[in-house]
N, C-alpha and C. Protein backbone atom coordinates (compact mmCIF):
# COMPACT_ATOMS: atom_id res chain seq x y z
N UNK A 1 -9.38 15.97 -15.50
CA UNK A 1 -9.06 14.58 -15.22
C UNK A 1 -8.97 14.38 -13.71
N UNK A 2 -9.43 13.09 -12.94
CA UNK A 2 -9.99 13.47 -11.57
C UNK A 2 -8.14 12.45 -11.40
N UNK A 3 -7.90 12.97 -10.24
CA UNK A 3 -6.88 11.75 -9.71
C UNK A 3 -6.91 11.59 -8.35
N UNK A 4 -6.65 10.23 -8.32
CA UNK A 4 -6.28 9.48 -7.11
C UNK A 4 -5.11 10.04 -6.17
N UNK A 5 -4.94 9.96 -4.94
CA UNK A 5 -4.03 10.05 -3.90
C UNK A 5 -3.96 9.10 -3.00
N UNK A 6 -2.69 8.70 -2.75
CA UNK A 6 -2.71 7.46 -1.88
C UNK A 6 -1.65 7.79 -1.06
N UNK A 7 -2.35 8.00 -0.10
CA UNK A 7 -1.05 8.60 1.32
C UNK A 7 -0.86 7.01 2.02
N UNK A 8 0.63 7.35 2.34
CA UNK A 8 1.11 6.18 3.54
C UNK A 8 1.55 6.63 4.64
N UNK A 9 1.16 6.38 5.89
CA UNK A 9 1.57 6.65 6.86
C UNK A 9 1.33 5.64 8.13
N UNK A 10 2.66 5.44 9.07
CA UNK A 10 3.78 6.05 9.02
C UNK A 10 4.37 5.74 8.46
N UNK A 11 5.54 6.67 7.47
CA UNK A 11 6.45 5.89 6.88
C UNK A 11 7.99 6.79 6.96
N UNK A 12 8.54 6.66 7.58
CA UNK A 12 9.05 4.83 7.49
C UNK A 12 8.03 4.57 9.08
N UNK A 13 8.16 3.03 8.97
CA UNK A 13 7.39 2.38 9.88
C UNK A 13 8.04 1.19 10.90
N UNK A 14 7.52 1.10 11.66
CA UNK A 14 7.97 -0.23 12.66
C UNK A 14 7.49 -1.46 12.52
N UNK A 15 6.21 -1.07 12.00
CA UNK A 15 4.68 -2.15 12.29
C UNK A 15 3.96 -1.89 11.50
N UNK A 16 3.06 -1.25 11.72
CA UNK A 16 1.51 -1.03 10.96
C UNK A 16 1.87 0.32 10.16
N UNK A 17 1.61 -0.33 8.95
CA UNK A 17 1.27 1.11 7.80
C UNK A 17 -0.07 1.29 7.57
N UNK A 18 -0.53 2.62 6.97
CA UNK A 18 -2.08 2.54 6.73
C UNK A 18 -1.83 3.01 5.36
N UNK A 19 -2.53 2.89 4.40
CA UNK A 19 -2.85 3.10 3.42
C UNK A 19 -4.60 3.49 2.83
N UNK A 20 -4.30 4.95 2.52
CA UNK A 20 -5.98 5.95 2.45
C UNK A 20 -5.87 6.45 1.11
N UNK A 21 -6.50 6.30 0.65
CA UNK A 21 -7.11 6.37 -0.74
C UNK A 21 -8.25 7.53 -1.20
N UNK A 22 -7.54 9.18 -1.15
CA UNK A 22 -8.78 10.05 -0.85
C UNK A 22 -8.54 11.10 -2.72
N UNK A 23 -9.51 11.28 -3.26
CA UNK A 23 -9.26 12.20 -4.88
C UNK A 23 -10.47 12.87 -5.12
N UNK A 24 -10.97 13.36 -6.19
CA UNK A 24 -11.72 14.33 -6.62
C UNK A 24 -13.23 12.71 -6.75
N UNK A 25 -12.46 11.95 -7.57
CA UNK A 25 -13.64 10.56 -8.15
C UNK A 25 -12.82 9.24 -7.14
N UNK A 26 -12.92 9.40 -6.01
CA UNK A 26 -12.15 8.45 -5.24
C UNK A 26 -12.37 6.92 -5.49
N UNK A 27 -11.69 6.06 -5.97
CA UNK A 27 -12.16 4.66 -5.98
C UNK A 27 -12.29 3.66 -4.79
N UNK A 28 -12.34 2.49 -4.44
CA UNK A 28 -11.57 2.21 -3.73
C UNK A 28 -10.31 1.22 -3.80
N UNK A 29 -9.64 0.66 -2.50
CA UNK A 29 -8.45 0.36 -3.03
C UNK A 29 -8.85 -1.34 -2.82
N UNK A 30 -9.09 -2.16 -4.07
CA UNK A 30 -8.93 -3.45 -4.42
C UNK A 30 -7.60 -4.70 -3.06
N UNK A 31 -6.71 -3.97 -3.45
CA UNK A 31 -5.67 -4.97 -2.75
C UNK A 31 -4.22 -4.15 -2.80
N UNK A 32 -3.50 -4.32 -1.54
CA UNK A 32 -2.18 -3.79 -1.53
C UNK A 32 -0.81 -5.55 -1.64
N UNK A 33 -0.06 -5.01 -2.60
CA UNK A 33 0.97 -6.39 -2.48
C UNK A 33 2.22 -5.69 -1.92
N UNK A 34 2.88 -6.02 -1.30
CA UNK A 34 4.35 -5.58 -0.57
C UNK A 34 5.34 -6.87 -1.16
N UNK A 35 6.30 -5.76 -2.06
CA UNK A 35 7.34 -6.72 -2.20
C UNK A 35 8.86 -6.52 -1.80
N UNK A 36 9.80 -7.23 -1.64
CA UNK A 36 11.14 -6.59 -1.31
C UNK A 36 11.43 -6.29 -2.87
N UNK A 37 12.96 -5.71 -2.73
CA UNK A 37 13.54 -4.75 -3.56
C UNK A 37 14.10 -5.34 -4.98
N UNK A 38 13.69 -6.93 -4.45
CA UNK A 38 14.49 -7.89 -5.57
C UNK A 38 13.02 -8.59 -6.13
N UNK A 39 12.06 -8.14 -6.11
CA UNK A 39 10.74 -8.37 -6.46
C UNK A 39 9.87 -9.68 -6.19
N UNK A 40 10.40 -10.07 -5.17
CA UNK A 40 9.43 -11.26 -4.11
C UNK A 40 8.40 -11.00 -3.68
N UNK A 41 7.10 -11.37 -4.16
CA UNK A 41 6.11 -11.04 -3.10
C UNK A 41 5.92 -11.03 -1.94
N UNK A 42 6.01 -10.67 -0.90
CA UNK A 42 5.92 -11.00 0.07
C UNK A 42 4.48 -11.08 1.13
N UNK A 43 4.27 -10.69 1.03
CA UNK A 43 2.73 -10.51 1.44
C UNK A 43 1.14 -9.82 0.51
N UNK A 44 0.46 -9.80 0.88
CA UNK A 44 -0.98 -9.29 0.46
C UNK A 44 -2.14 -9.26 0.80
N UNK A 45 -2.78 -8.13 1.00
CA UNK A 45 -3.87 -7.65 1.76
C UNK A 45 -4.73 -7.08 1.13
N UNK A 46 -6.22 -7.59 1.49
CA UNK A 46 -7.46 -7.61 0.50
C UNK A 46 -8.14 -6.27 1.04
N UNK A 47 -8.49 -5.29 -0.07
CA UNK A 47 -8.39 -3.90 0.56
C UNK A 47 -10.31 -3.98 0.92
N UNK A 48 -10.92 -5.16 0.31
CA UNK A 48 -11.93 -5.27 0.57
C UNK A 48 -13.04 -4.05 0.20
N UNK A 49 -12.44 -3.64 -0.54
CA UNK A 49 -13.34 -2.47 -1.67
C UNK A 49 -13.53 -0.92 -0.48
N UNK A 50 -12.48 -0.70 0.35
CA UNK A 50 -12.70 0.64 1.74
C UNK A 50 -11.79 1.49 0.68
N UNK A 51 -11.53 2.59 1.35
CA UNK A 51 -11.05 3.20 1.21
C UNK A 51 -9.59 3.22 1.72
N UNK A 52 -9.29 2.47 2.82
CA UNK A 52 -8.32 2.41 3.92
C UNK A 52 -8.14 0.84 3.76
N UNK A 53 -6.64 0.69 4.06
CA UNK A 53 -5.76 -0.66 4.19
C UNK A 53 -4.87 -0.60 5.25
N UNK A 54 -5.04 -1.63 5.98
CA UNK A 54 -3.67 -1.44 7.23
C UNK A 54 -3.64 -2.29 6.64
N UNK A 55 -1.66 -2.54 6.43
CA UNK A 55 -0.19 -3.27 6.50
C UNK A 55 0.16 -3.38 7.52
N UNK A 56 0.39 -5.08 8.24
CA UNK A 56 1.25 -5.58 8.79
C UNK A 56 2.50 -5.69 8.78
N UNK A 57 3.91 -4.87 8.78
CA UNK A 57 5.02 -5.32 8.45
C UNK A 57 6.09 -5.61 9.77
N UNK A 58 4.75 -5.95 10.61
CA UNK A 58 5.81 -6.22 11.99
C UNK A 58 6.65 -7.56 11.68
N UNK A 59 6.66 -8.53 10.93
CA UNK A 59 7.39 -9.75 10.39
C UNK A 59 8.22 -9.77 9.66
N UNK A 60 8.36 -8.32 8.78
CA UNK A 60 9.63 -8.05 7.77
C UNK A 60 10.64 -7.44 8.74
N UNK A 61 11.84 -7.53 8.17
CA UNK A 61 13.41 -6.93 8.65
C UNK A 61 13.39 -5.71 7.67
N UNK A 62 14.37 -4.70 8.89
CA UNK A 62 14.39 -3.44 8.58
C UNK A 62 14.71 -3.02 6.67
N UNK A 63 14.66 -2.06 6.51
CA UNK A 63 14.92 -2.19 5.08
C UNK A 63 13.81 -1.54 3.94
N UNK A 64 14.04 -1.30 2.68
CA UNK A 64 13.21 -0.81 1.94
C UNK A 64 11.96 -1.97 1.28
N UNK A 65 11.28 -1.30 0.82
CA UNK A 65 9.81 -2.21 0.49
C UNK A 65 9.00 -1.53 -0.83
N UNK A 66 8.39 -2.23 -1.64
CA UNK A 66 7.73 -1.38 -2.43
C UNK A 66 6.06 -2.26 -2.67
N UNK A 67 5.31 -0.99 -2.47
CA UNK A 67 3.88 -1.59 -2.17
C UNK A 67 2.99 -1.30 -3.43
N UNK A 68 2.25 -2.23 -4.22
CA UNK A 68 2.03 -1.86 -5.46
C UNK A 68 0.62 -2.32 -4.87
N UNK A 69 -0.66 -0.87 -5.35
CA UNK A 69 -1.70 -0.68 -4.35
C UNK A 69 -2.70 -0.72 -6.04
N UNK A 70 -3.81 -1.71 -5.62
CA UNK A 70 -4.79 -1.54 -6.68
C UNK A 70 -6.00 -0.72 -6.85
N UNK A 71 -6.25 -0.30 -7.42
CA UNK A 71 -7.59 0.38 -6.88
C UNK A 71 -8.76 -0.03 -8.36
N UNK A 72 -9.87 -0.21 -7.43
CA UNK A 72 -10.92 -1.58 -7.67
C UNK A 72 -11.45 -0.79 -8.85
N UNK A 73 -11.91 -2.22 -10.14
CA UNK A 73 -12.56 -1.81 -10.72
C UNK A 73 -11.69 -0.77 -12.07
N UNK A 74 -10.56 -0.21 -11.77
CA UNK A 74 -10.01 0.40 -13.06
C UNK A 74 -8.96 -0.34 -13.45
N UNK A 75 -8.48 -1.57 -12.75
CA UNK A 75 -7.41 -2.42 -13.52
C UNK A 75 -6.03 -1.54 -13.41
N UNK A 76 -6.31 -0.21 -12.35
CA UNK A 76 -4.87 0.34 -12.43
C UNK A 76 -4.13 0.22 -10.96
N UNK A 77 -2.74 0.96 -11.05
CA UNK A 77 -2.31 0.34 -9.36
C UNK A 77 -1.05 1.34 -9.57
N UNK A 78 -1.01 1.63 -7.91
CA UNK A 78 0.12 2.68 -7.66
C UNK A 78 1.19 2.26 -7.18
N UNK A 79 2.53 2.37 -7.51
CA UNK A 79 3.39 2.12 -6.64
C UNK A 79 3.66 3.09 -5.46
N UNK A 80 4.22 2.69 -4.46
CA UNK A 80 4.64 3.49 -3.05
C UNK A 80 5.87 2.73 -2.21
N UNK A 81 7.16 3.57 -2.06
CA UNK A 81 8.15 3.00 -1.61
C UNK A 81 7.93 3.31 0.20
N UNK A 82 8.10 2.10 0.60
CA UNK A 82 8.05 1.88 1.97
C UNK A 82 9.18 1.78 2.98
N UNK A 83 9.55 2.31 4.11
CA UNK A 83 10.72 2.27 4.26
C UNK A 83 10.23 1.65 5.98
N UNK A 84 11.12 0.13 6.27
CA UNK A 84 10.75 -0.77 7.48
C UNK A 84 11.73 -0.29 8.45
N UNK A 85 11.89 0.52 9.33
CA UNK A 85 12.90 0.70 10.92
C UNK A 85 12.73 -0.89 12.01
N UNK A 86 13.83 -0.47 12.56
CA UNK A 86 13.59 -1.71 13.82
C UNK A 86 12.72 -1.32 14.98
């Protein structure tokens, strides 16, 4: 069974997260949503069928985040807890 890996880095972060999408049958990644902890969307970024996503979170306050990452074409999606510094 082939699987996906979805590294985040940096994390925790100030600003810019990247999000890379590398496995045995690699897909790519559809769209990343960032929500706070109380399940608000807060933002969303069109992964535009790459492999790679930069996150903007220079506009959020410090604090935890959870980024629910799609990857195109299988209707499935990963969660990844994000952690925002000042």
């Amino acid at each position: 069974m082939a699987q996906e890996i979805i590294e985040v880095a940096p994390n925790p972060t100030n600003g810019i997260i990247n999000f890379t999408l590398s496995g045995d049958q690699a897909k790519d990644i559809e769209r990343v949503d960032l929500f706070n902890l109380n399940g608000q969307l807060l933002q969303t970024v069109q992964g535009q069928n790459q492999s790679f996503v930069e996150l903007n979170m220079s506009e959020q306050q410090a604090g935890l985040y959870l980024a629910r990452v799609y990857l195109s074409g299988s209707g499935k999606f990963v969660l990844k807890k994000i952690a925002k510094v000042q």
